[in-house]
Protein backbone atom coordinates (compact mmCIF):
# COMPACT_ATOMS: atom_id res chain seq x y z
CA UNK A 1 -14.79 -19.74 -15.85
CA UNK A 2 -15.78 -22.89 -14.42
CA UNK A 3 -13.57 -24.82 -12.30
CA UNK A 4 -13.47 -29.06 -11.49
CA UNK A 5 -12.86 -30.05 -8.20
CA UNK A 6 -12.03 -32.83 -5.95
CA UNK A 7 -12.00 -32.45 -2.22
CA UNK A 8 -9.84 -34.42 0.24
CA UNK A 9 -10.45 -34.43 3.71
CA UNK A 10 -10.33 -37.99 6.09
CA UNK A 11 -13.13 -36.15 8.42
CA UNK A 12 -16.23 -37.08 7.65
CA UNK A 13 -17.95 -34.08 8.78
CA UNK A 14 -15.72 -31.80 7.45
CA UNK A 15 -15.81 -33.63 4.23
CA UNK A 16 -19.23 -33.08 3.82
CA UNK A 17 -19.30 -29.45 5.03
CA UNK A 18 -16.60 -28.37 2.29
CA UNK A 19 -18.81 -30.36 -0.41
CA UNK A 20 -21.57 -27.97 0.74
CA UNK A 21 -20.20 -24.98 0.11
CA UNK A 22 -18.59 -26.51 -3.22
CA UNK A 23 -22.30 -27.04 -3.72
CA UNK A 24 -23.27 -23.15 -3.49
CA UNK A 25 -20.50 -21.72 -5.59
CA UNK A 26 -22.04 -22.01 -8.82
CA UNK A 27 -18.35 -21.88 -10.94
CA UNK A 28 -17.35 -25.03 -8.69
CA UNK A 29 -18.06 -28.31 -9.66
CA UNK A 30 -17.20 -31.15 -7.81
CA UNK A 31 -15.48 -34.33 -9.73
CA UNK A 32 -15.14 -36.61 -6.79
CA UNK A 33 -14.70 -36.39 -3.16
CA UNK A 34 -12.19 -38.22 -1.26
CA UNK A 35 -11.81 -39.38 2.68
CA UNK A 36 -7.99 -39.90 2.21
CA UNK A 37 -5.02 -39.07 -0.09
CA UNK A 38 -3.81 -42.78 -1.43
CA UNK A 39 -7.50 -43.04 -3.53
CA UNK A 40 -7.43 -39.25 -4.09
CA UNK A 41 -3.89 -39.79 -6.08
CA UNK A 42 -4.82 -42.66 -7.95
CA UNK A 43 -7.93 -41.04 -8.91
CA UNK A 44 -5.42 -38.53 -10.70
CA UNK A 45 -3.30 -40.85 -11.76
CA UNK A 46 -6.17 -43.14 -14.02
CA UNK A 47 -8.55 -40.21 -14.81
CA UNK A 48 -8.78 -38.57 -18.04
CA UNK A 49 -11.16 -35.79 -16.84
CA UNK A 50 -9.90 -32.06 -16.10
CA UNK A 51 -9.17 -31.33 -12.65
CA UNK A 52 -8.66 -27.55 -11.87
CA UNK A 53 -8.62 -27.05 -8.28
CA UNK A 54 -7.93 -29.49 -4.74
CA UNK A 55 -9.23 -28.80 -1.89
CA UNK A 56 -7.10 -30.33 0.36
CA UNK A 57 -6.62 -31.73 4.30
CA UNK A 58 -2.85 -31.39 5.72
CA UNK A 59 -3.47 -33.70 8.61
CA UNK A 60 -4.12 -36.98 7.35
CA UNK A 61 -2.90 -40.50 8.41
CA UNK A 62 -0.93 -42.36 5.80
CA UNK A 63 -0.33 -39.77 3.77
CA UNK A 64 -0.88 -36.00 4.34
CA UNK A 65 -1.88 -33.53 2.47
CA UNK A 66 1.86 -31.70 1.84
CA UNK A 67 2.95 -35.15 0.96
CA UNK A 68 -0.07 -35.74 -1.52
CA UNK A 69 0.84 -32.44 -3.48
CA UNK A 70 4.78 -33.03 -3.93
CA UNK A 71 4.10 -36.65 -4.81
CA UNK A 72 1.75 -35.04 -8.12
CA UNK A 73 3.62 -34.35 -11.09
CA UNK A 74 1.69 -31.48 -12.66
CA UNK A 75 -0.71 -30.51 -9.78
CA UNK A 76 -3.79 -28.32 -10.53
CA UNK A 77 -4.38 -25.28 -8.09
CA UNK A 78 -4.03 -26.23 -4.30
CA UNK A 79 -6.30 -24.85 -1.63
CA UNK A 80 -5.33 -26.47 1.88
CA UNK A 81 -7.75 -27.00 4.72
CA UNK A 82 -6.38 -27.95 8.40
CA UNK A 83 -7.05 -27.31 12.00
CA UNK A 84 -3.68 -26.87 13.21
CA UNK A 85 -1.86 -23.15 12.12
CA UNK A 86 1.50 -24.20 11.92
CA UNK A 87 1.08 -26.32 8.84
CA UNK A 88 0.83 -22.59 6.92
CA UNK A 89 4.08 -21.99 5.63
CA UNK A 90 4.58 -25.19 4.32
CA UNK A 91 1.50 -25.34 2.48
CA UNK A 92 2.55 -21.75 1.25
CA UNK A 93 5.81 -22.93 -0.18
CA UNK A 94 4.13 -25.40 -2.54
CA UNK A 95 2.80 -22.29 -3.62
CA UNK A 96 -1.36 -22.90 -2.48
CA UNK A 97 -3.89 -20.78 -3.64
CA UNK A 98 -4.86 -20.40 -0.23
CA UNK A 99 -4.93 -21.87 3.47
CA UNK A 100 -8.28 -22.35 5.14
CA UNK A 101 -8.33 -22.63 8.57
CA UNK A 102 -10.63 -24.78 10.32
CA UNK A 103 -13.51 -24.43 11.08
CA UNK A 104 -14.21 -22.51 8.02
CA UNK A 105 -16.87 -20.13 7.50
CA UNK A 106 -18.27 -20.17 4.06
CA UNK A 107 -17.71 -16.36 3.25
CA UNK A 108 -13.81 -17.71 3.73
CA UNK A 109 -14.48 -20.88 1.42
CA UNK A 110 -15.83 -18.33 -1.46
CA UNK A 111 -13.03 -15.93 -1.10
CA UNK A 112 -10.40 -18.63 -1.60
CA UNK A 113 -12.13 -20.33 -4.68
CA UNK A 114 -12.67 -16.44 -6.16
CA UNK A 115 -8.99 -16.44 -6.18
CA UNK A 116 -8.68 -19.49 -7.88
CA UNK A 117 -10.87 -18.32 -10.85
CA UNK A 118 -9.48 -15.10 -10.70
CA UNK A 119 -5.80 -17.34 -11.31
CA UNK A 120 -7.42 -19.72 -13.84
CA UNK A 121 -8.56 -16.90 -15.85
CA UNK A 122 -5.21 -14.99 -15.89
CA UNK A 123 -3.28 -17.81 -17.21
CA UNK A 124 -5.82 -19.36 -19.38
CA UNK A 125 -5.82 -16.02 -20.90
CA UNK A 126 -2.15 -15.84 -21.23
CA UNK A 127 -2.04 -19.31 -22.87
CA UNK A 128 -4.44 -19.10 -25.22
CA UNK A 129 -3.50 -15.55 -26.70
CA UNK A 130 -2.60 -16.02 -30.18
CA UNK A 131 -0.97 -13.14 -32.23
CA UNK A 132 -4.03 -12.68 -34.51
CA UNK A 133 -5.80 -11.68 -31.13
CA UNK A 134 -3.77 -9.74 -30.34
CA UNK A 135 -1.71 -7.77 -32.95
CA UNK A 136 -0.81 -4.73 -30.17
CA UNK A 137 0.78 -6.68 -27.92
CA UNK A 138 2.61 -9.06 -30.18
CA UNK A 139 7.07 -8.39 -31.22
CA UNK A 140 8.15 -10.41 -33.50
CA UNK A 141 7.11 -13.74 -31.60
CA UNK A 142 6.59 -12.67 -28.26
CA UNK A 143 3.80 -12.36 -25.82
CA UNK A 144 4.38 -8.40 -24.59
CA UNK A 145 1.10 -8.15 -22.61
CA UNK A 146 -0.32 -9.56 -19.61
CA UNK A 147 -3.94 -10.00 -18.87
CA UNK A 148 -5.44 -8.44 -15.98
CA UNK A 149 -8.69 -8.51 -14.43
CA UNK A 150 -9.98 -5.20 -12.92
CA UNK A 151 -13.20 -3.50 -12.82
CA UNK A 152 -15.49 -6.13 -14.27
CA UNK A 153 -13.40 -6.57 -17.41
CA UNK A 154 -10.02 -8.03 -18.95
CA UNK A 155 -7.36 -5.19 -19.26
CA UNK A 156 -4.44 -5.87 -21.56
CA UNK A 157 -1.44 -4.20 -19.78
CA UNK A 158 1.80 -3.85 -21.84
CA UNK A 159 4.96 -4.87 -19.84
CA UNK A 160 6.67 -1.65 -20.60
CA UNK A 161 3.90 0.63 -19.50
CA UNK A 162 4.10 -1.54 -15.65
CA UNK A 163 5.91 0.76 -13.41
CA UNK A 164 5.54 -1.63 -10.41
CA UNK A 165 3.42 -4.46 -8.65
CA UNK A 166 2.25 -3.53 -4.92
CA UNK A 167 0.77 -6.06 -2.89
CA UNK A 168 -2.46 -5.22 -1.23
CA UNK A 169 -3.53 -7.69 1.05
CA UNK A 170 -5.30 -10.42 -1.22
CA UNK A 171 -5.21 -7.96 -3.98
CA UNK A 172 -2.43 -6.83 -6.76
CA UNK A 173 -1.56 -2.88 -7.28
CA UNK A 174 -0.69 -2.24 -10.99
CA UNK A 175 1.47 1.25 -11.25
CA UNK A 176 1.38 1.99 -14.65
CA UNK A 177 3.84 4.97 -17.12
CA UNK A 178 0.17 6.81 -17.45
CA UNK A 179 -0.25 7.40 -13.62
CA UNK A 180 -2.81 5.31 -13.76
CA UNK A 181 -3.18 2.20 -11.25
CA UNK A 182 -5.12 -1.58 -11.73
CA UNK A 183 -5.74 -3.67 -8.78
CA UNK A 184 -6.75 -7.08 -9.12
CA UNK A 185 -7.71 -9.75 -7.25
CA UNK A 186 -4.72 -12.19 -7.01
CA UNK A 187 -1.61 -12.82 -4.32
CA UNK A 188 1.67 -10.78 -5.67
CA UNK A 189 3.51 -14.54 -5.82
CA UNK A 190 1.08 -15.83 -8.21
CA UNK A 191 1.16 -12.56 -10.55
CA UNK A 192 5.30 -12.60 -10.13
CA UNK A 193 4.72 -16.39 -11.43
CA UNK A 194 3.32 -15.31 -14.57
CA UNK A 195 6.07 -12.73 -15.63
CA UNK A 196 8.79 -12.84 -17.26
CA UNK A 197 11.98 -13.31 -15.32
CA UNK A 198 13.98 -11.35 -16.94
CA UNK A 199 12.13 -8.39 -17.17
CA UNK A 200 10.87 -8.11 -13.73
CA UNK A 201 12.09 -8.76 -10.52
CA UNK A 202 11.08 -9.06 -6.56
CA UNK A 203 13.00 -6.36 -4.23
CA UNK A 204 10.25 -6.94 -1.43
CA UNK A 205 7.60 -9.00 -0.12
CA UNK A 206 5.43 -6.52 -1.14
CA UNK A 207 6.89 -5.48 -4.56
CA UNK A 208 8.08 -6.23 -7.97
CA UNK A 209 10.00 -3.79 -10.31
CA UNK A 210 10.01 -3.00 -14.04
CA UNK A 211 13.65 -3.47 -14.79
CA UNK A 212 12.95 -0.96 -17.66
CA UNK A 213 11.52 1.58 -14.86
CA UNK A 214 14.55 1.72 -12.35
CA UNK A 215 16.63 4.86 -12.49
CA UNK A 216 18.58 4.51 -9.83
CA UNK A 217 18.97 2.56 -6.57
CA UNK A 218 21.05 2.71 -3.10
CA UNK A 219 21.47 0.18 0.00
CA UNK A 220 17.23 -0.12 0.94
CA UNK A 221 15.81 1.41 -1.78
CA UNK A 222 15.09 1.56 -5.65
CA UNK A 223 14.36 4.43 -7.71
CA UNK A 224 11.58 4.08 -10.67
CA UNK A 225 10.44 6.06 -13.43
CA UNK A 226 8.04 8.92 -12.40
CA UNK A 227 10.50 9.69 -9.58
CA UNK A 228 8.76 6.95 -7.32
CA UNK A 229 10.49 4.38 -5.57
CA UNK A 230 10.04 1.35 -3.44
CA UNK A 231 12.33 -0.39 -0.28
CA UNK A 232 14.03 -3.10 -0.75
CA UNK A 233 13.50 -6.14 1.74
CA UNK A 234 16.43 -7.48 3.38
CA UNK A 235 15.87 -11.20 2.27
CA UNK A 236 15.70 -9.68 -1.59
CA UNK A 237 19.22 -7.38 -1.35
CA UNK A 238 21.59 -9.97 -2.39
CA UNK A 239 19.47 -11.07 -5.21
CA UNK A 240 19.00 -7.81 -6.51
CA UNK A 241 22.48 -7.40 -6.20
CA UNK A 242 23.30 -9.99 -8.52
CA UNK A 243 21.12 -8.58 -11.17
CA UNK A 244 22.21 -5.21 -11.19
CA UNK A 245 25.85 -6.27 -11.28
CA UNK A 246 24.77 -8.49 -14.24
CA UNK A 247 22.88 -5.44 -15.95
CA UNK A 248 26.10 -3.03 -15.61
């Protein structure tokens, strides 16, 4: 899956250097590049072409690169570029595919835009599934399967048959009712992004539980079908909490 890019960066030498490696990724291809934000977001604003994917500079004058992504409406996929570390969690709360830190090596650049595609793909799949498709994974009217890339092909994986999600560094652990396991290339807050709410829920930075699966919980931990269970993180107790008071 091919993805359309602009790139944003007011350094001219860093401009060029992330249009270079756009250059060797052969599923990137650049739109238009961009030496500050004002042009970049009226070049959104007036064009009628596609754009997937930003590649973005937080440090900016005029307007930065955090302020350039809350002033878009619908923004495409975000990866942000800067020299200074402390810009991360802010650029992780708009939700970015990724945070490159300067100077970036090009085996970092290609990692980030693989998890791009690797997002693209998911949710184009998940879109475009149409019950004809997909008779097996298809109630009534709704979508019981999510798409999951693993092992050089598309897995549909029923909702009921997820256990759990485990985060594994840049990848996604899929505990399935068979025993079996999927990982995937993707961050767990993208994947939680394209559940359903209701069905699933986050108990720890590094997990999300089957509502279906729990058998039991106490204070720091939940119990899951197949007598496994997973902690729960303190930020997550009071929201889990709230939903198992609500379930009864």
């Amino acid at each position: 899956m091919n993805l359309k890019c602009i790139v944003i960066d007011d350094e001219p030498l860093a401009l060029r250097q992330m249009v270079a490696y756009l250059s060797r990724v052969p599923f990137l291809e650049l739109a238009e590049s961009f030496d500050n934000a004002v042009d970049a977001r009226s070049y959104l604003q007036s064009t009628e072409q596609r754009v997937d994917l930003i590649f973005v500079d937080i440090n900016m004058p005029e307007l930065s690169g955090i302020d350039f992504v809350r002033s878009l409406v619908k923004p495409p996929m975000v990866i942000f570029t800067t020299a200074y570390s402390e810009y991360a969690i802010d650029g992780f709360r708009l939700e970015a595919i990724d945070y490159l830190l300067k100077p970036i090596s090009f085996e970092v650049f290609e990692r980030a835009a693989v998890k791009a595609q690797s997002l693209a793909q998911l949710l184009s799949l998940r879109d475009s599934a149409k019950s004809e498709d997909l008779p097996a994974c298809e109630q009534s009217s709704e979508k019981e399967c999510i798409s999951v890339r693993a092992d050089h092909k598309t897995t549909l994986v029923r909702y009921t048959n997820i256990i759990y999600l485990e985060s594994a560094g840049e990848y996604v652990r899929l505990h399935l009712a068979d025993g079996s396991k999927l990982v995937t290339l993707f961050r767990l807050k993208n994947m939680e992004s394209t559940l359903p709410a209701e069905r699933f829920v986050r108990v720890h930075r590094s997990f999300i539980v089957n509502l279906e699966h729990i058998t039991g919980y106490t204070k720091g931990r939940v119990f899951l079908s197949g007598g496994e269970y997973v902690p729960i993180g303190e930020n997550y107790k009071e929201a889990f909490a709230a939903i198992t008071q609500r379930l009864g």
